[in-house]
PDB file of N, CA and C in Angstrom:
ATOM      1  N   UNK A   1       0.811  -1.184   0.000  1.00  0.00           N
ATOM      2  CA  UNK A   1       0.000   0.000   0.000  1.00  0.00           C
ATOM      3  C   UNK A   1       0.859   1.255   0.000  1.00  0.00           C
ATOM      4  N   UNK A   2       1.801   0.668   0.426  1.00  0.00           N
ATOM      5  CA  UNK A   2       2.742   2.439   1.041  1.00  0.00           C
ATOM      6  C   UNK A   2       3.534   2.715  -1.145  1.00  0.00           C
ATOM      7  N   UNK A   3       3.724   1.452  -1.669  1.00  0.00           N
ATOM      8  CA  UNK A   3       3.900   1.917  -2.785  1.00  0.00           C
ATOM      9  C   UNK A   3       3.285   2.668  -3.825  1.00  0.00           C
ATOM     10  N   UNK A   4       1.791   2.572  -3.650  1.00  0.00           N
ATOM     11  CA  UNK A   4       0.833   2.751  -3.933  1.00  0.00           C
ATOM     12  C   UNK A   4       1.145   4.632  -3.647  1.00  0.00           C
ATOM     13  N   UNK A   5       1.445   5.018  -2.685  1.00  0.00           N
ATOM     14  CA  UNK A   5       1.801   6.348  -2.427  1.00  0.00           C
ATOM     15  C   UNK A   5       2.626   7.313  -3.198  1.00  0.00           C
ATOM     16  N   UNK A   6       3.597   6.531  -3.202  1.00  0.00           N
ATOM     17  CA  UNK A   6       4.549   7.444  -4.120  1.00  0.00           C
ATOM     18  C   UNK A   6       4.278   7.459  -6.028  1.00  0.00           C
ATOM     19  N   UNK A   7       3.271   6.088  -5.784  1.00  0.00           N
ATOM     20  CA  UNK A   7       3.472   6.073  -7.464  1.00  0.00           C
ATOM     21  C   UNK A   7       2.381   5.326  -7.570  1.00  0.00           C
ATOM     22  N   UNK A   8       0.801   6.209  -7.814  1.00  0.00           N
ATOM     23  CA  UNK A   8      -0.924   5.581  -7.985  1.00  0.00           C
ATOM     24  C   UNK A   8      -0.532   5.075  -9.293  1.00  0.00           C
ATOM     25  N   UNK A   9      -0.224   5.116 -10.229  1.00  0.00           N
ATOM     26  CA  UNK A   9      -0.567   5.002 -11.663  1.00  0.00           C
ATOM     27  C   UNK A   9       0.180   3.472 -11.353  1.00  0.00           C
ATOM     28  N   UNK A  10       0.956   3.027 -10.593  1.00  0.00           N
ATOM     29  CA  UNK A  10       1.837   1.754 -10.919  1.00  0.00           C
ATOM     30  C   UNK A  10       0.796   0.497  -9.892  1.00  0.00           C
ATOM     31  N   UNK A  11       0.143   1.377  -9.178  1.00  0.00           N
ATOM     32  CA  UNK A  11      -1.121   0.073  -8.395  1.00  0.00           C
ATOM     33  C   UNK A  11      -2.214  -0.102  -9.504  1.00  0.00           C
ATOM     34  N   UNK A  12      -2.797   1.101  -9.924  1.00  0.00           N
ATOM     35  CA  UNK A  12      -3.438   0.753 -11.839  1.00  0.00           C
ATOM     36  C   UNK A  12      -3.222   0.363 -12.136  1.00  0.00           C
ATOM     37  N   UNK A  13      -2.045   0.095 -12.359  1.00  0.00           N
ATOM     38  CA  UNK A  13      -1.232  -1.022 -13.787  1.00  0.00           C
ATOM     39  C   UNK A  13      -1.478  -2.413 -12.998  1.00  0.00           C
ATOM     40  N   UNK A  14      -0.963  -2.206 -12.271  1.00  0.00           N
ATOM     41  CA  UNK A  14      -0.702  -3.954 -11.560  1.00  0.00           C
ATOM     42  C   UNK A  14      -2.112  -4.777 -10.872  1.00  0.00           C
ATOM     43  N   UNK A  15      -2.896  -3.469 -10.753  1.00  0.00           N
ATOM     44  CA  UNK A  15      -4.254  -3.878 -10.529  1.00  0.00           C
ATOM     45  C   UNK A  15      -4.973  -4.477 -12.011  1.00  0.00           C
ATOM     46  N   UNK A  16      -4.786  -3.451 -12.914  1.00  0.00           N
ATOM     47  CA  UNK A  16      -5.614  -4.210 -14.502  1.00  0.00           C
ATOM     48  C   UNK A  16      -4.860  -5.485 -14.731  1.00  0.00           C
ATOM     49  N   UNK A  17      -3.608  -6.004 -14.674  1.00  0.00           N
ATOM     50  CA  UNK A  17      -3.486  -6.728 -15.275  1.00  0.00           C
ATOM     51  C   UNK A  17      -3.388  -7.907 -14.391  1.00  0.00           C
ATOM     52  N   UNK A  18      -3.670  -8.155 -13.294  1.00  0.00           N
ATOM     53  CA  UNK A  18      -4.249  -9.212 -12.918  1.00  0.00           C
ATOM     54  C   UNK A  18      -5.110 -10.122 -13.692  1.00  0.00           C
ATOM     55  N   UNK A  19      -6.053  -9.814 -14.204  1.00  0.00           N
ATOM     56  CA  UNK A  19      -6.975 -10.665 -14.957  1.00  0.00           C
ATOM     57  C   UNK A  19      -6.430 -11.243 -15.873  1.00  0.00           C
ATOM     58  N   UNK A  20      -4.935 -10.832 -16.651  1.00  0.00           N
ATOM     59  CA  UNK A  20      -4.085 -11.362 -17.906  1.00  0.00           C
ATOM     60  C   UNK A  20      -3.033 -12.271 -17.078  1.00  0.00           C
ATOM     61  N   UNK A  21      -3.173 -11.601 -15.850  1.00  0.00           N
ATOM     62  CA  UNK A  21      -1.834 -12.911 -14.758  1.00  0.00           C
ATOM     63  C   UNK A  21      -2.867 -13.988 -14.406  1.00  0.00           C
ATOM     64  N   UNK A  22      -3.834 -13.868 -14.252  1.00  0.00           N
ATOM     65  CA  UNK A  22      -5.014 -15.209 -14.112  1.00  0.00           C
ATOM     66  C   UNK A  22      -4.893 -16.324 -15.636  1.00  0.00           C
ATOM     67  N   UNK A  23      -5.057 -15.624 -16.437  1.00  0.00           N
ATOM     68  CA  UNK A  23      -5.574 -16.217 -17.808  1.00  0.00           C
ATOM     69  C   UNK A  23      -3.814 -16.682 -17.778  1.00  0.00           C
ATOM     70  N   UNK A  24      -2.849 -16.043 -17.839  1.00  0.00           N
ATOM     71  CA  UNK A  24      -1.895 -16.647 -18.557  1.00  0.00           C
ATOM     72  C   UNK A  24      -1.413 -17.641 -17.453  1.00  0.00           C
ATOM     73  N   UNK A  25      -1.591 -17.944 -16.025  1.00  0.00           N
ATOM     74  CA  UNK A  25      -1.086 -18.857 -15.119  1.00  0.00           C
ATOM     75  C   UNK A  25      -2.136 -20.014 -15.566  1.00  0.00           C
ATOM     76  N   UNK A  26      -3.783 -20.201 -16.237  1.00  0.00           N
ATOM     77  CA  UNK A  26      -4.691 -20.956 -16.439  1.00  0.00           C
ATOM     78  C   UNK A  26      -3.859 -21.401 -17.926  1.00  0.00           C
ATOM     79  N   UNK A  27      -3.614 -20.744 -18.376  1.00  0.00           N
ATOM     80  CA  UNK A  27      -2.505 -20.938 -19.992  1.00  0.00           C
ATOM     81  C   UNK A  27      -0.950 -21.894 -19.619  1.00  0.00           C
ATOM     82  N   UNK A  28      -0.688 -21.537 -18.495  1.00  0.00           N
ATOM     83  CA  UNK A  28       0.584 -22.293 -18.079  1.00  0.00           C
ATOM     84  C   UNK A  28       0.858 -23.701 -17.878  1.00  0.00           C
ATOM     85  N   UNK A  29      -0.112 -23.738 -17.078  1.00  0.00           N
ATOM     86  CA  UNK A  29      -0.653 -24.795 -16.635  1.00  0.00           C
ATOM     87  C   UNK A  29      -1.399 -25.976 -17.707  1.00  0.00           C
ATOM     88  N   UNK A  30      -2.206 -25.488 -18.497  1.00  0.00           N
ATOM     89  CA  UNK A  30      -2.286 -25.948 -19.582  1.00  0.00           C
ATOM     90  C   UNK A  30      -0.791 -26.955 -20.846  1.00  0.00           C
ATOM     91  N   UNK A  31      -0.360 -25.703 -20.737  1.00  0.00           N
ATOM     92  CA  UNK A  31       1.267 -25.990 -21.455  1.00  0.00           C
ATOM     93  C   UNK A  31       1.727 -26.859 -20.474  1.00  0.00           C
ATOM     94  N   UNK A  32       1.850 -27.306 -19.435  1.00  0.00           N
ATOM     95  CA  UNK A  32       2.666 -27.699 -18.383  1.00  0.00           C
ATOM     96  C   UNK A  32       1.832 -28.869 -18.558  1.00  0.00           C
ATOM     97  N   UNK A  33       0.593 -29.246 -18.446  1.00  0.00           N
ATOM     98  CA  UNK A  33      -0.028 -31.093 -18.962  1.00  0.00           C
ATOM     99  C   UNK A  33       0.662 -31.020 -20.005  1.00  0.00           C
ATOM    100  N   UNK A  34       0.362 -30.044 -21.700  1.00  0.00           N
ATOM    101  CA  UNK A  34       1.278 -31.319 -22.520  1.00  0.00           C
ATOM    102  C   UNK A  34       2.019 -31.201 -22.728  1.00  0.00           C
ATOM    103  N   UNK A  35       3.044 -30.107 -21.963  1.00  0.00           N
ATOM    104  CA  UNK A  35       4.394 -30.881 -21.583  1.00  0.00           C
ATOM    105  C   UNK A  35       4.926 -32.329 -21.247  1.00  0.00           C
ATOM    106  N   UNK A  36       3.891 -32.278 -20.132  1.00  0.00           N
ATOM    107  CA  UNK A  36       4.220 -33.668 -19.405  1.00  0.00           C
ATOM    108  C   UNK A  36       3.459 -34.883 -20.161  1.00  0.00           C
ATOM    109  N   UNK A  37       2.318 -34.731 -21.388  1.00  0.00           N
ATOM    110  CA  UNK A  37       2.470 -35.685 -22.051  1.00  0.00           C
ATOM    111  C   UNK A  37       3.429 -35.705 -22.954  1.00  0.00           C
ATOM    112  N   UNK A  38       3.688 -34.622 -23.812  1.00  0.00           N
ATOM    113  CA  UNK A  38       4.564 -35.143 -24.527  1.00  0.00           C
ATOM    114  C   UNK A  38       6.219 -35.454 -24.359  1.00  0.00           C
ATOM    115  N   UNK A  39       6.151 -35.647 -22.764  1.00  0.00           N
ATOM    116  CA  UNK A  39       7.696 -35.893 -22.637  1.00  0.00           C
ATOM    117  C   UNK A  39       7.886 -37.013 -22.831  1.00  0.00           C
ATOM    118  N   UNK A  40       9.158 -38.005 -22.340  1.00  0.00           N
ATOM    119  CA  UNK A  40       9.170 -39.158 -22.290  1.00  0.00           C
ATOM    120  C   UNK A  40      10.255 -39.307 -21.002  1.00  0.00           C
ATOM    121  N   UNK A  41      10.955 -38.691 -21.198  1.00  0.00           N
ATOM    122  CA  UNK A  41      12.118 -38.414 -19.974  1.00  0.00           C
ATOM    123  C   UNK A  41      11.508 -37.099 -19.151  1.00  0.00           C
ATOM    124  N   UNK A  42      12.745 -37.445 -18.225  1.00  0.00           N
ATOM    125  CA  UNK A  42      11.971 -35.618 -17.263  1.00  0.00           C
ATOM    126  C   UNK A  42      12.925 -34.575 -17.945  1.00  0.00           C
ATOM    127  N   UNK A  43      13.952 -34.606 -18.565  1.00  0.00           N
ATOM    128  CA  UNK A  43      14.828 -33.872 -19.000  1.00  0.00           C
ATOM    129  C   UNK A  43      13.860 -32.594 -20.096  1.00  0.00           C
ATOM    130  N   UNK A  44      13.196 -34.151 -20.693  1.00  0.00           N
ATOM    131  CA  UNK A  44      12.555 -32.983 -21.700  1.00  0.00           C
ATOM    132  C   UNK A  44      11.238 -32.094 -21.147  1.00  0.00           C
ATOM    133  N   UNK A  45      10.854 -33.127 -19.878  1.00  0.00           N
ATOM    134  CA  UNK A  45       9.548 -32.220 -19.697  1.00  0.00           C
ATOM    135  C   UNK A  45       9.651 -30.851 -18.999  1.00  0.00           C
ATOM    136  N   UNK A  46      11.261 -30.769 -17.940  1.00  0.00           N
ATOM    137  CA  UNK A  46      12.163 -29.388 -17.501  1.00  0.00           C
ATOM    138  C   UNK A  46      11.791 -28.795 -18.502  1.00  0.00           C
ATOM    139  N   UNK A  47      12.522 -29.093 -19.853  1.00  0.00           N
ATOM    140  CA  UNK A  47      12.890 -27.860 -20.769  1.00  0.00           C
ATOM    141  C   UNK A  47      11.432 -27.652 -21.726  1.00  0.00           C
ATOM    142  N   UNK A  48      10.313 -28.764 -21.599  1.00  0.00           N
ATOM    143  CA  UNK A  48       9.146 -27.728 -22.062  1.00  0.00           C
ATOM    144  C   UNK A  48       8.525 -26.902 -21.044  1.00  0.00           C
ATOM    145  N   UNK A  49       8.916 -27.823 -19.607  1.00  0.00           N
ATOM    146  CA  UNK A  49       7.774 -26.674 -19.163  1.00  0.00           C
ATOM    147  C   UNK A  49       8.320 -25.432 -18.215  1.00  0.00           C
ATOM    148  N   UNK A  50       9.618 -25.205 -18.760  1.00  0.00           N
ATOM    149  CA  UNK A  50      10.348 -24.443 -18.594  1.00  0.00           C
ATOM    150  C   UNK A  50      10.441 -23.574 -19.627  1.00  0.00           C
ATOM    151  N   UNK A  51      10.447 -23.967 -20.897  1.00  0.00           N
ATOM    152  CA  UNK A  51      10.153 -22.920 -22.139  1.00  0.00           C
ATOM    153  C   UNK A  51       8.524 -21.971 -21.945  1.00  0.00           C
ATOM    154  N   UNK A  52       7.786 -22.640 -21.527  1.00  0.00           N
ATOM    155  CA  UNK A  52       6.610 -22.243 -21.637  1.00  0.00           C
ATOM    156  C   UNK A  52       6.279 -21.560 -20.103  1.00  0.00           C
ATOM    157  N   UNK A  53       7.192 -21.541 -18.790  1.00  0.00           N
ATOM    158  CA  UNK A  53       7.324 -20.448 -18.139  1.00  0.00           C
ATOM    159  C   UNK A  53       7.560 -19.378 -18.797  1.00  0.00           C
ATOM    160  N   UNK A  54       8.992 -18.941 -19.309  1.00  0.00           N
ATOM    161  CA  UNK A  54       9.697 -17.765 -20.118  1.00  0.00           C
ATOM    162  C   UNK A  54       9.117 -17.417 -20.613  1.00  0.00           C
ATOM    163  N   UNK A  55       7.646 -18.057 -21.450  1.00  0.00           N
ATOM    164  CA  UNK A  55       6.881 -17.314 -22.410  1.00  0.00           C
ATOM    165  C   UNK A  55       6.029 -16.820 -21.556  1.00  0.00           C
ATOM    166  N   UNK A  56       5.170 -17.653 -20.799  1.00  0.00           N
ATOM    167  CA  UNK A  56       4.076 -17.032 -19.987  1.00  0.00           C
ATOM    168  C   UNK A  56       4.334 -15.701 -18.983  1.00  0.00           C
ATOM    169  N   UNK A  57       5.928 -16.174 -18.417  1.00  0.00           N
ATOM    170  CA  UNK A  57       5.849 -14.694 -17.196  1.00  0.00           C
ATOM    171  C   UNK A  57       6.710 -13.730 -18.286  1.00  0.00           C
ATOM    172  N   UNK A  58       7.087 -14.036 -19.815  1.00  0.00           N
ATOM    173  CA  UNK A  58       7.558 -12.541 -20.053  1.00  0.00           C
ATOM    174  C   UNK A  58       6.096 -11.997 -20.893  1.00  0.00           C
ATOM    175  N   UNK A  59       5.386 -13.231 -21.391  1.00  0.00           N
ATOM    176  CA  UNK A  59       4.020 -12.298 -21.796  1.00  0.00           C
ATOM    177  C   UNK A  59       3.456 -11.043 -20.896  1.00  0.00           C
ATOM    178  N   UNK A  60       3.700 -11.411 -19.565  1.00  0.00           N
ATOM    179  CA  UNK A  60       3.191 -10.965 -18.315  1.00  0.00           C
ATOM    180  C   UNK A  60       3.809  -9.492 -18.229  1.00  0.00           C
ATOM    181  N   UNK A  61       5.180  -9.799 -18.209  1.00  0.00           N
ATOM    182  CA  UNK A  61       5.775  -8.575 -17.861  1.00  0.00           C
ATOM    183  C   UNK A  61       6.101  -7.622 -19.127  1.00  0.00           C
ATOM    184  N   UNK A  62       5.916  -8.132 -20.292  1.00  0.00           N
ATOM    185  CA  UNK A  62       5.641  -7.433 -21.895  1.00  0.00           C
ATOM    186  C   UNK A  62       4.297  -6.380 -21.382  1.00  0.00           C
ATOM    187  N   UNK A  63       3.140  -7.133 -20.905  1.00  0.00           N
ATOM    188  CA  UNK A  63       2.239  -6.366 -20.747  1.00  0.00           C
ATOM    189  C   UNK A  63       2.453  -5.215 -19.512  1.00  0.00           C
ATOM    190  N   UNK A  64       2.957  -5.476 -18.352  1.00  0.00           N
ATOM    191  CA  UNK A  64       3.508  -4.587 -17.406  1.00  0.00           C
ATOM    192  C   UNK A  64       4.165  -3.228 -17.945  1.00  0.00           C
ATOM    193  N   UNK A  65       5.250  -3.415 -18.999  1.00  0.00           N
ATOM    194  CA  UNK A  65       6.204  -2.873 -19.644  1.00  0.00           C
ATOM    195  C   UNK A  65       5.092  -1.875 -20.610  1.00  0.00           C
ATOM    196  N   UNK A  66       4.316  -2.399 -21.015  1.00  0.00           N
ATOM    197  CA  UNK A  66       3.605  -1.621 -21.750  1.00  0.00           C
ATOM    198  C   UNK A  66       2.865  -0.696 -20.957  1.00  0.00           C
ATOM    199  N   UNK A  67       1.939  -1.613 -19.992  1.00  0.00           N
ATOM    200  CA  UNK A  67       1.235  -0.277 -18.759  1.00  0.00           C
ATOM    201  C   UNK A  67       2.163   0.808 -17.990  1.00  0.00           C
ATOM    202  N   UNK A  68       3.965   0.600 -17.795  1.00  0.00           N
ATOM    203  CA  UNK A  68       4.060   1.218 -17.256  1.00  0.00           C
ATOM    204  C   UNK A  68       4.874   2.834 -18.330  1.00  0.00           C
ATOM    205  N   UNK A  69       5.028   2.117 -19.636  1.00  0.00           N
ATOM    206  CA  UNK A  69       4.762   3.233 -20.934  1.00  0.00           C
ATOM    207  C   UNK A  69       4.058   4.482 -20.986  1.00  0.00           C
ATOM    208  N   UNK A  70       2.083   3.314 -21.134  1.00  0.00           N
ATOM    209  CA  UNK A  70       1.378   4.345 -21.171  1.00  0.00           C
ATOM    210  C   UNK A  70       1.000   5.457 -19.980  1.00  0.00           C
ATOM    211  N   UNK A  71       1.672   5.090 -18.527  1.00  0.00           N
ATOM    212  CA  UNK A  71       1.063   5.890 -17.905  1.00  0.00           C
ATOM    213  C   UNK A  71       2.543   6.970 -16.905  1.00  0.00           C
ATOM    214  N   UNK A  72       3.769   6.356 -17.748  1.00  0.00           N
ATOM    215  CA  UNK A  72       4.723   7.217 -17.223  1.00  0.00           C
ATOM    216  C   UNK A  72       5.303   6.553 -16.091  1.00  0.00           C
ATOM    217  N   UNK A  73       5.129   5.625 -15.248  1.00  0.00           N
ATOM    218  CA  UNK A  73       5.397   5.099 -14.661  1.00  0.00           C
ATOM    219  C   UNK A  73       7.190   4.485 -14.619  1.00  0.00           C
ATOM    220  N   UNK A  74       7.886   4.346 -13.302  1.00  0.00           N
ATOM    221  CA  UNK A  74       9.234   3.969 -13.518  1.00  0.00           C
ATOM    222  C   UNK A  74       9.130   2.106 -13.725  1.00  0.00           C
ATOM    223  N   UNK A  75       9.122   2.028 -15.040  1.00  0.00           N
ATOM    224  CA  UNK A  75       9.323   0.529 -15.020  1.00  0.00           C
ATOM    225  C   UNK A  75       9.882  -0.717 -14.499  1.00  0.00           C
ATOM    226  N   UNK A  76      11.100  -0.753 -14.010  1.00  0.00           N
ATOM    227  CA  UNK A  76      11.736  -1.537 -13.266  1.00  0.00           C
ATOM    228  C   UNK A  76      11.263  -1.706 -11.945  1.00  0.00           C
ATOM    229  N   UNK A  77      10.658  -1.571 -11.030  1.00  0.00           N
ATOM    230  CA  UNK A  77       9.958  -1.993  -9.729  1.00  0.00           C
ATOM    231  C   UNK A  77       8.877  -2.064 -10.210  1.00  0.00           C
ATOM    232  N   UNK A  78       8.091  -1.544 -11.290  1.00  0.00           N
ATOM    233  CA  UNK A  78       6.757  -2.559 -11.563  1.00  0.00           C
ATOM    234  C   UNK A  78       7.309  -3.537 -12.098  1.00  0.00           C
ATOM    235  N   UNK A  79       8.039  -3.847 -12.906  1.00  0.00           N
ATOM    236  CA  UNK A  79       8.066  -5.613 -13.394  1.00  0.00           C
ATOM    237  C   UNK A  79       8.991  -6.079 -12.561  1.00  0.00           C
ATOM    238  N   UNK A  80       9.377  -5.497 -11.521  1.00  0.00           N
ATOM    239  CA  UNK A  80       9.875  -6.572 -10.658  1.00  0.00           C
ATOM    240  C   UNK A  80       8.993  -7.075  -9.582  1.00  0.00           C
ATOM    241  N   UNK A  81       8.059  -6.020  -9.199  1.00  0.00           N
ATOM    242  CA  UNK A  81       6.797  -6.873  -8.519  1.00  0.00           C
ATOM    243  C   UNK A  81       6.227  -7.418  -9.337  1.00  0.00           C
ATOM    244  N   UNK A  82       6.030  -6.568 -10.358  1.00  0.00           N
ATOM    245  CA  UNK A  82       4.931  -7.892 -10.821  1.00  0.00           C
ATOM    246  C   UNK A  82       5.658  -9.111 -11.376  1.00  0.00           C
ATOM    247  N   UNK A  83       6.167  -9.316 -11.500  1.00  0.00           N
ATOM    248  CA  UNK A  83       7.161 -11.014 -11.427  1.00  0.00           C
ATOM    249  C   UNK A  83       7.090 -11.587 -10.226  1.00  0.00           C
ATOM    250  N   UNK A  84       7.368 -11.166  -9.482  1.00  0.00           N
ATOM    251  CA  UNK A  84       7.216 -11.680  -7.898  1.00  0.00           C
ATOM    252  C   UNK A  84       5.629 -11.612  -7.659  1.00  0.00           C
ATOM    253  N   UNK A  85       4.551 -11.107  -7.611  1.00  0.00           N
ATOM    254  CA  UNK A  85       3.147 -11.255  -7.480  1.00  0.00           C
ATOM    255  C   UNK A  85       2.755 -12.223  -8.708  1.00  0.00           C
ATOM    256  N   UNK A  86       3.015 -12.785  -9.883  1.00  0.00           N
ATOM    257  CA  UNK A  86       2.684 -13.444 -11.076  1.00  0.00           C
ATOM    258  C   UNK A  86       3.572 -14.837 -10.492  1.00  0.00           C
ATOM    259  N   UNK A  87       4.938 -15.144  -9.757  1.00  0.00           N
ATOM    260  CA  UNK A  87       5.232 -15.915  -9.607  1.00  0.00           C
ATOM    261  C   UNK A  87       4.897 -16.701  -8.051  1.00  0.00           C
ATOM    262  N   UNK A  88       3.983 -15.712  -7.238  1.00  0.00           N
ATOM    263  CA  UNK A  88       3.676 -15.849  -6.073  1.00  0.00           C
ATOM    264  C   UNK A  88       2.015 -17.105  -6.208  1.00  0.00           C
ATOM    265  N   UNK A  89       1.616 -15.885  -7.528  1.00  0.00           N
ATOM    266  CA  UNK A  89       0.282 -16.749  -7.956  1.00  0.00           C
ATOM    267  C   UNK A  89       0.436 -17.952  -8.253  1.00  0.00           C
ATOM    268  N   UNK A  90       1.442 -18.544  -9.074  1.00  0.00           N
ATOM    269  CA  UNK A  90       1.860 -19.668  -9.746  1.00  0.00           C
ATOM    270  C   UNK A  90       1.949 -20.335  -8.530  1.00  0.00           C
ATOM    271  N   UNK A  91       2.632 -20.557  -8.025  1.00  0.00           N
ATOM    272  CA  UNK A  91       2.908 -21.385  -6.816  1.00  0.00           C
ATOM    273  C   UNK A  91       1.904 -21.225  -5.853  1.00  0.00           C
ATOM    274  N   UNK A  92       1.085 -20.506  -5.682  1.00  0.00           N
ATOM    275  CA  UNK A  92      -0.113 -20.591  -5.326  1.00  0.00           C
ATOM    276  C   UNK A  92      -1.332 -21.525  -5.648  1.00  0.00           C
ATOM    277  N   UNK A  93      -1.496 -21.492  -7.210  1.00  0.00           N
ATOM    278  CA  UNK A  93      -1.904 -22.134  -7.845  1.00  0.00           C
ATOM    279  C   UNK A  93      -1.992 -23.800  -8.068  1.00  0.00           C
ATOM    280  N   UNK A  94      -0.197 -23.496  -7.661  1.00  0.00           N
ATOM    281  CA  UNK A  94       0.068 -25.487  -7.706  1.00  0.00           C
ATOM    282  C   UNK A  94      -0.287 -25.869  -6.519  1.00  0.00           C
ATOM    283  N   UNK A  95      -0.015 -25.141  -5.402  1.00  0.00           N
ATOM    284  CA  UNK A  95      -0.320 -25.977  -4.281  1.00  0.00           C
ATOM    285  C   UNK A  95       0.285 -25.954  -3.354  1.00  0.00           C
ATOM    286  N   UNK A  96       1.745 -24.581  -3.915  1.00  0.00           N
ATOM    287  CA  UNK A  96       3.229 -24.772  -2.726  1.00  0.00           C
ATOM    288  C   UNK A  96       3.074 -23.838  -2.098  1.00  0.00           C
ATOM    289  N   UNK A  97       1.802 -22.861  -2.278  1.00  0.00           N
ATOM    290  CA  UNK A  97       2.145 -21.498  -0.810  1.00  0.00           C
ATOM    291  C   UNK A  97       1.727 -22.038   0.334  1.00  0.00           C
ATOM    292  N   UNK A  98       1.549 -23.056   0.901  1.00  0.00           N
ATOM    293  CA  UNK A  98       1.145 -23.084   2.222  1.00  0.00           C
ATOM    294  C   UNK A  98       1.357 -24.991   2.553  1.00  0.00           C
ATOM    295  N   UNK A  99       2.775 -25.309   3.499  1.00  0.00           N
ATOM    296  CA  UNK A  99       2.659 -26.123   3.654  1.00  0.00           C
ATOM    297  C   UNK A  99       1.936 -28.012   3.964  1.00  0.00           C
ATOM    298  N   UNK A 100       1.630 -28.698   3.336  1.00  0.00           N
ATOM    299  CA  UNK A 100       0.866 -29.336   4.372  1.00  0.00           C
ATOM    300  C   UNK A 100       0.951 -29.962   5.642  1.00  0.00           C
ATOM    301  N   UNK A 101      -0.777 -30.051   5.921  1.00  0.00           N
ATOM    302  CA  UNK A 101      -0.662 -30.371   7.174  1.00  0.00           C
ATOM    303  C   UNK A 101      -0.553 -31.966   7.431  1.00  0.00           C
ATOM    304  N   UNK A 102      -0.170 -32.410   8.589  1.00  0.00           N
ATOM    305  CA  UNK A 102       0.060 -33.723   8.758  1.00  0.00           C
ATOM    306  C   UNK A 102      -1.390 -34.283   9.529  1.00  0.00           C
ATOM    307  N   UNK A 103      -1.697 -35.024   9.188  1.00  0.00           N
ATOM    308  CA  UNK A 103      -3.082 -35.710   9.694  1.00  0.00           C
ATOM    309  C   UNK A 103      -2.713 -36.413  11.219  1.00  0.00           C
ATOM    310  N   UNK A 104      -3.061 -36.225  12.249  1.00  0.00           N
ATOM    311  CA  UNK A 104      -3.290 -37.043  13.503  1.00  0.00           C
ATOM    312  C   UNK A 104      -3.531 -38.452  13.278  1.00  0.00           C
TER     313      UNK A 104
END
């Protein structure tokens, strides 16, 4: 919030494009099954579904880069949060933000 202070136009940005960090982590994930069908080894399924990270979080931050264009904004601490909030989601998503619990 306190960033939000020095610089409104960069919580805009990172606020709209949430909905494109939703769609492209639902897109990732996607790529990431047929990755893993079409692997055969794990070697190859690293390097697809590792190719198809690079695409998804620089789609992400392409679009960042662009919001922080149109509105004047200092670019480099928006796409560095938003990499860190887009990669927070991801791992959110899979299942790793919050340890599990052990059953009694």
């Amino acid at each position: 919030m306190l960033a939000g202070v020095a610089d409104p136009y960069a919580v805009v940005v990172l606020t709209l494009s949430m909905g494109f960090a939703e769609w492209l982590l639902y897109r990732y994930r996607g790529l990431a099954v047929a990755a893993l069908r079409a692997s055969t080894e794990p070697r190859g399924f690293a390097l697809r579904a590792g190719r198809a990270l690079v695409l998804c979080l620089g789609a992400y931050v392409a679009l960042l880069a662009a919001g922080a264009l149109l509105t004047g904004t200092g670019a480099a601490p928006l796409l560095g949060l938003g990499a860190v909030l887009w990669t927070a989601l991801l791992l959110q998503a899979f299942g790793v933000a919050w340890p599990p619990r052990r059953s009694a």
